[in-house]
C-alpha atoms as a PDB file:
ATOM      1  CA  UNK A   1      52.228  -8.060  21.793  1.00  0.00           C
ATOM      2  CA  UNK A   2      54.982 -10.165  22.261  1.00  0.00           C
ATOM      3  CA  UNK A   3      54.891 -13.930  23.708  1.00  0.00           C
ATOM      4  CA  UNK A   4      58.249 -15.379  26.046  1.00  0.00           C
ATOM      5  CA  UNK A   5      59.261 -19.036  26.204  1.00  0.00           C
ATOM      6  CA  UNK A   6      62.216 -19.435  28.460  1.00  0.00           C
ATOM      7  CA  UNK A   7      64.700 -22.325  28.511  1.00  0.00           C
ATOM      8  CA  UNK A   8      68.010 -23.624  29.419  1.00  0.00           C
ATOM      9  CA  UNK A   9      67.331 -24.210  33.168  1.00  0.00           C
ATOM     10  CA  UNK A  10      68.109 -27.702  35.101  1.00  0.00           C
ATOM     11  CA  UNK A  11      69.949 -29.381  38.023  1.00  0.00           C
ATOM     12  CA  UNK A  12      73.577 -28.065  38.601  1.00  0.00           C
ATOM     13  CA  UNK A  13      76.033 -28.335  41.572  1.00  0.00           C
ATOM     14  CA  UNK A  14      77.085 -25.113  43.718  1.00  0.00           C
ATOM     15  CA  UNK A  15      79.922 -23.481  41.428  1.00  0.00           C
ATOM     16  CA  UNK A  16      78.585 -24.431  38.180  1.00  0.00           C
ATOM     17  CA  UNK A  17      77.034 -22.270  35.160  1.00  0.00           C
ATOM     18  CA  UNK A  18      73.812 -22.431  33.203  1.00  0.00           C
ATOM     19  CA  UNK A  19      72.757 -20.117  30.517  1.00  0.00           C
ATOM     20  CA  UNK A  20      68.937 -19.330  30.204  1.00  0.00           C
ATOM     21  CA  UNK A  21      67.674 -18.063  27.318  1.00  0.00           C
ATOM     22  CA  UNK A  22      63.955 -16.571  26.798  1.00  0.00           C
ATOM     23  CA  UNK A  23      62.818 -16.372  23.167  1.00  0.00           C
ATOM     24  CA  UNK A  24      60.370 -13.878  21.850  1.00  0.00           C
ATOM     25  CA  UNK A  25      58.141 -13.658  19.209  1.00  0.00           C
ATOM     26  CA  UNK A  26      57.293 -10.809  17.264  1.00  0.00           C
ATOM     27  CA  UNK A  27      58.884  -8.388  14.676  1.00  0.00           C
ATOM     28  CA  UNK A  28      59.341  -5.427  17.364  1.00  0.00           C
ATOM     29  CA  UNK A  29      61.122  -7.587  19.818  1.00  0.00           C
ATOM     30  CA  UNK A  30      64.198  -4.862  19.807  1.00  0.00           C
ATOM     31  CA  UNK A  31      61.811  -2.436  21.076  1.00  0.00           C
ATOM     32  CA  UNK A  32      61.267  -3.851  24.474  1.00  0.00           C
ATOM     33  CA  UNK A  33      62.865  -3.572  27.811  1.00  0.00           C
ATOM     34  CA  UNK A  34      63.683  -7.222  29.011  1.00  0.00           C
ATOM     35  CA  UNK A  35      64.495  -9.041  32.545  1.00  0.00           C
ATOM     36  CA  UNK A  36      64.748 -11.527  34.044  1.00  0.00           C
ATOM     37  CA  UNK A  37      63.393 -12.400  37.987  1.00  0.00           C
ATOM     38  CA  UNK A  38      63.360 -15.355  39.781  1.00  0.00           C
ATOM     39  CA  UNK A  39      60.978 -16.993  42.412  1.00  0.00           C
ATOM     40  CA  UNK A  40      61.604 -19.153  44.878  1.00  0.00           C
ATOM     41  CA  UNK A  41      59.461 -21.505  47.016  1.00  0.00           C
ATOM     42  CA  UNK A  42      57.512 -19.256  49.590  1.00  0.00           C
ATOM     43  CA  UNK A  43      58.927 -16.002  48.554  1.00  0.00           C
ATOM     44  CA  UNK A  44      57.691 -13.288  46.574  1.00  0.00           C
ATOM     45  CA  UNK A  45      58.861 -12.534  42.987  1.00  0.00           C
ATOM     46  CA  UNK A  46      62.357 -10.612  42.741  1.00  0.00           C
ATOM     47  CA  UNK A  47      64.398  -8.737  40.040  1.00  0.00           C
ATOM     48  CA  UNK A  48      67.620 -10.361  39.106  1.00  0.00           C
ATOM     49  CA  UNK A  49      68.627  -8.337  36.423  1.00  0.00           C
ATOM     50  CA  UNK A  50      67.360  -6.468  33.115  1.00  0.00           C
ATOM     51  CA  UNK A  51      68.766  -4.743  29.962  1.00  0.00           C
ATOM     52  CA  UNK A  52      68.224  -1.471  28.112  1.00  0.00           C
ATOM     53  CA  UNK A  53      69.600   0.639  25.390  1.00  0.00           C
ATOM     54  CA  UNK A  54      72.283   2.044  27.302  1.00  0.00           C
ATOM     55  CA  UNK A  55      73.326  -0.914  29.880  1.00  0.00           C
ATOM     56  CA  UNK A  56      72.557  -3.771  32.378  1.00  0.00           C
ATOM     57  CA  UNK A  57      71.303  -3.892  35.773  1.00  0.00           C
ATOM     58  CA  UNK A  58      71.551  -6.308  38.532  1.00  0.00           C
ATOM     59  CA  UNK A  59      70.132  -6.856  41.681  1.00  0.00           C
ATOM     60  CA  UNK A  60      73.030  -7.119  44.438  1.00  0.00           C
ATOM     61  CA  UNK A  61      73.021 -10.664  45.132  1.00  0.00           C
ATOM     62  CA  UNK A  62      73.998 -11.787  41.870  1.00  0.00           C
ATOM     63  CA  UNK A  63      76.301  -8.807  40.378  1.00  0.00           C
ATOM     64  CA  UNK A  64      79.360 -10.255  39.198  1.00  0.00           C
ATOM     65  CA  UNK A  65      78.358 -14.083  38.743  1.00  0.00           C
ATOM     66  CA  UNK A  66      75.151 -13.195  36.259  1.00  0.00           C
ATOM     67  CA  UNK A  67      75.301 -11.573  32.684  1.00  0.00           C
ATOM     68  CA  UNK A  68      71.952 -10.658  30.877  1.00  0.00           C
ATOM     69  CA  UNK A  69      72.210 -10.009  26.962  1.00  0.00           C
ATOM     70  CA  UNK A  70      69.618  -9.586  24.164  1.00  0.00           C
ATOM     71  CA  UNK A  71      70.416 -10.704  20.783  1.00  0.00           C
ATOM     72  CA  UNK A  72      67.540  -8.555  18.721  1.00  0.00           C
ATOM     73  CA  UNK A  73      67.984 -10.743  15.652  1.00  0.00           C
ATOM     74  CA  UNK A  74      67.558 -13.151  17.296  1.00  0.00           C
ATOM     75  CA  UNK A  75      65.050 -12.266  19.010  1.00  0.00           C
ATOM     76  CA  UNK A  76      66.143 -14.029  22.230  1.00  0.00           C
ATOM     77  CA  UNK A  77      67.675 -12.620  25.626  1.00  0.00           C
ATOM     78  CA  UNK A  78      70.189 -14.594  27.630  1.00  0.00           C
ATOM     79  CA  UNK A  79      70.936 -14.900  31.700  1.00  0.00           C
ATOM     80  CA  UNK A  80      74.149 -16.069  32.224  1.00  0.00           C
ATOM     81  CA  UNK A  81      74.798 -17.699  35.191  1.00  0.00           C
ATOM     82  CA  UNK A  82      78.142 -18.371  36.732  1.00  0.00           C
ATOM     83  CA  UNK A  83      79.262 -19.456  40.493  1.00  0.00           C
ATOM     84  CA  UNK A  84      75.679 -20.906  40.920  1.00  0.00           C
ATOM     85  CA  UNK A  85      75.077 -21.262  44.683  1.00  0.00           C
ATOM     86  CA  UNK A  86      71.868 -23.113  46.654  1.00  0.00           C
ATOM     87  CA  UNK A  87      70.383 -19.381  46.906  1.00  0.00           C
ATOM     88  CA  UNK A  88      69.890 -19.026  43.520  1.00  0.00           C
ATOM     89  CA  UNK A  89      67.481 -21.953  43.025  1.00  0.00           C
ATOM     90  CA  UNK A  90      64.048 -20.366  41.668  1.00  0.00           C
ATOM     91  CA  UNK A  91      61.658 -20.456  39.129  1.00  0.00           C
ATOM     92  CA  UNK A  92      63.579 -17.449  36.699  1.00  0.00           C
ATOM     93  CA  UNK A  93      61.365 -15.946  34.657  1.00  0.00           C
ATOM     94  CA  UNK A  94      61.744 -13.738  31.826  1.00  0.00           C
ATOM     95  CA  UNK A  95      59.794 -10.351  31.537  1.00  0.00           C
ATOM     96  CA  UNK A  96      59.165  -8.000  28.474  1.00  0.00           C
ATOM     97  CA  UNK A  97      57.933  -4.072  28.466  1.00  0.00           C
ATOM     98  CA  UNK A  98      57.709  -1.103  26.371  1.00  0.00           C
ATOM     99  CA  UNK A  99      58.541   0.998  28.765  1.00  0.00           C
ATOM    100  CA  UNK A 100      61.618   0.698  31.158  1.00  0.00           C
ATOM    101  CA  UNK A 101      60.304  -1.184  34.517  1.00  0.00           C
ATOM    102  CA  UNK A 102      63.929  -1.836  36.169  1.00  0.00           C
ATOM    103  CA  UNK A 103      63.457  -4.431  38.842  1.00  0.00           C
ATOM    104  CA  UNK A 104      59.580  -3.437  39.490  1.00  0.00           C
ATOM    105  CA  UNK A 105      58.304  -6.979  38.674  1.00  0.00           C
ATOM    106  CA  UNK A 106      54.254  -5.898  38.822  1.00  0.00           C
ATOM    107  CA  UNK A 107      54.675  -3.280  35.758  1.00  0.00           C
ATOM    108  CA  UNK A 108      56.070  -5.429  33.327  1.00  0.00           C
ATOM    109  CA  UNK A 109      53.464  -6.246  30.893  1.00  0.00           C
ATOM    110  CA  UNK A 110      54.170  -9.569  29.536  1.00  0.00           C
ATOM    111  CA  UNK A 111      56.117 -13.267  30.836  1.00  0.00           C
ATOM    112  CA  UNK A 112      57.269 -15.976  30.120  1.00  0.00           C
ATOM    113  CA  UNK A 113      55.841 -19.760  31.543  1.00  0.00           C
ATOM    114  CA  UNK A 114      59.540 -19.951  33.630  1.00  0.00           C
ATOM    115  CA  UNK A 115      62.325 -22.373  33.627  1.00  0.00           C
ATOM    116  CA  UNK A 116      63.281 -23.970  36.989  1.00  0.00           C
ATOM    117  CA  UNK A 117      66.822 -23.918  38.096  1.00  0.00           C
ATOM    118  CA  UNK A 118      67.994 -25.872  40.714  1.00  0.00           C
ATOM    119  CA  UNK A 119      71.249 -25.861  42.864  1.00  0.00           C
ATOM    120  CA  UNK A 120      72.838 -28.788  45.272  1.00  0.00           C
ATOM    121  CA  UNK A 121      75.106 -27.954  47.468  1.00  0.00           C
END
């Protein structure tokens, strides 16, 4: 098993940055596929972006202003955020699974609480 505790998120101005980070326990932590998805008031849970072996994926609306990265000793996987606009303010939400999920939010087995992020315009 492995237990998520994201942080890093806040209040920040359309055009600004935040870096999330989502820390794991566990020794295996290296063997899970990680992402990260976001939910906003009223809407339904969606992918932003996740990280495997051999590369990252993102979901359209933030490719080229977001960077996910997993440091396995230290157990912690980052969301980079650049360009923040007001559409990106969410709930984000780190997500952990043994087996590759991509940006299928229902199969991944374990989250985190969530860190809020929120963006004035």
């Amino acid at each position: 098993q492995v237990q998520l505790v994201e942080s890093g998120g806040g209040l920040v101005q359309a055009g600004g940055s935040l870096r999330l980070s989502c820390a794991a326990s566990g020794r295996t932590f290296s063997f899970y596929f990680m992402g990260w998805f976001r939910q906003a008031p009223g809407k339904e849970r969606e992918f932003v972006a996740s990280v495997t072996w051999s590369g990252t994926y993102y979901a359209d609306s933030v490719k080229g202003r977001f960077t996910i990265s997993r440091d396995n000793a230290e157990n912690t996987v980052y969301l980079q955020m650049n360009s923040l606009k007001p559409e990106d303010t969410a709930v984000y939400y780190c997500a952990a699974d043994k087996t590759y999920r991509g940006p299928t939010a229902q199969l991944y087995d374990y989250w985190g609480q969530g860190t809020e992020v929120t963006v004035s315009s």
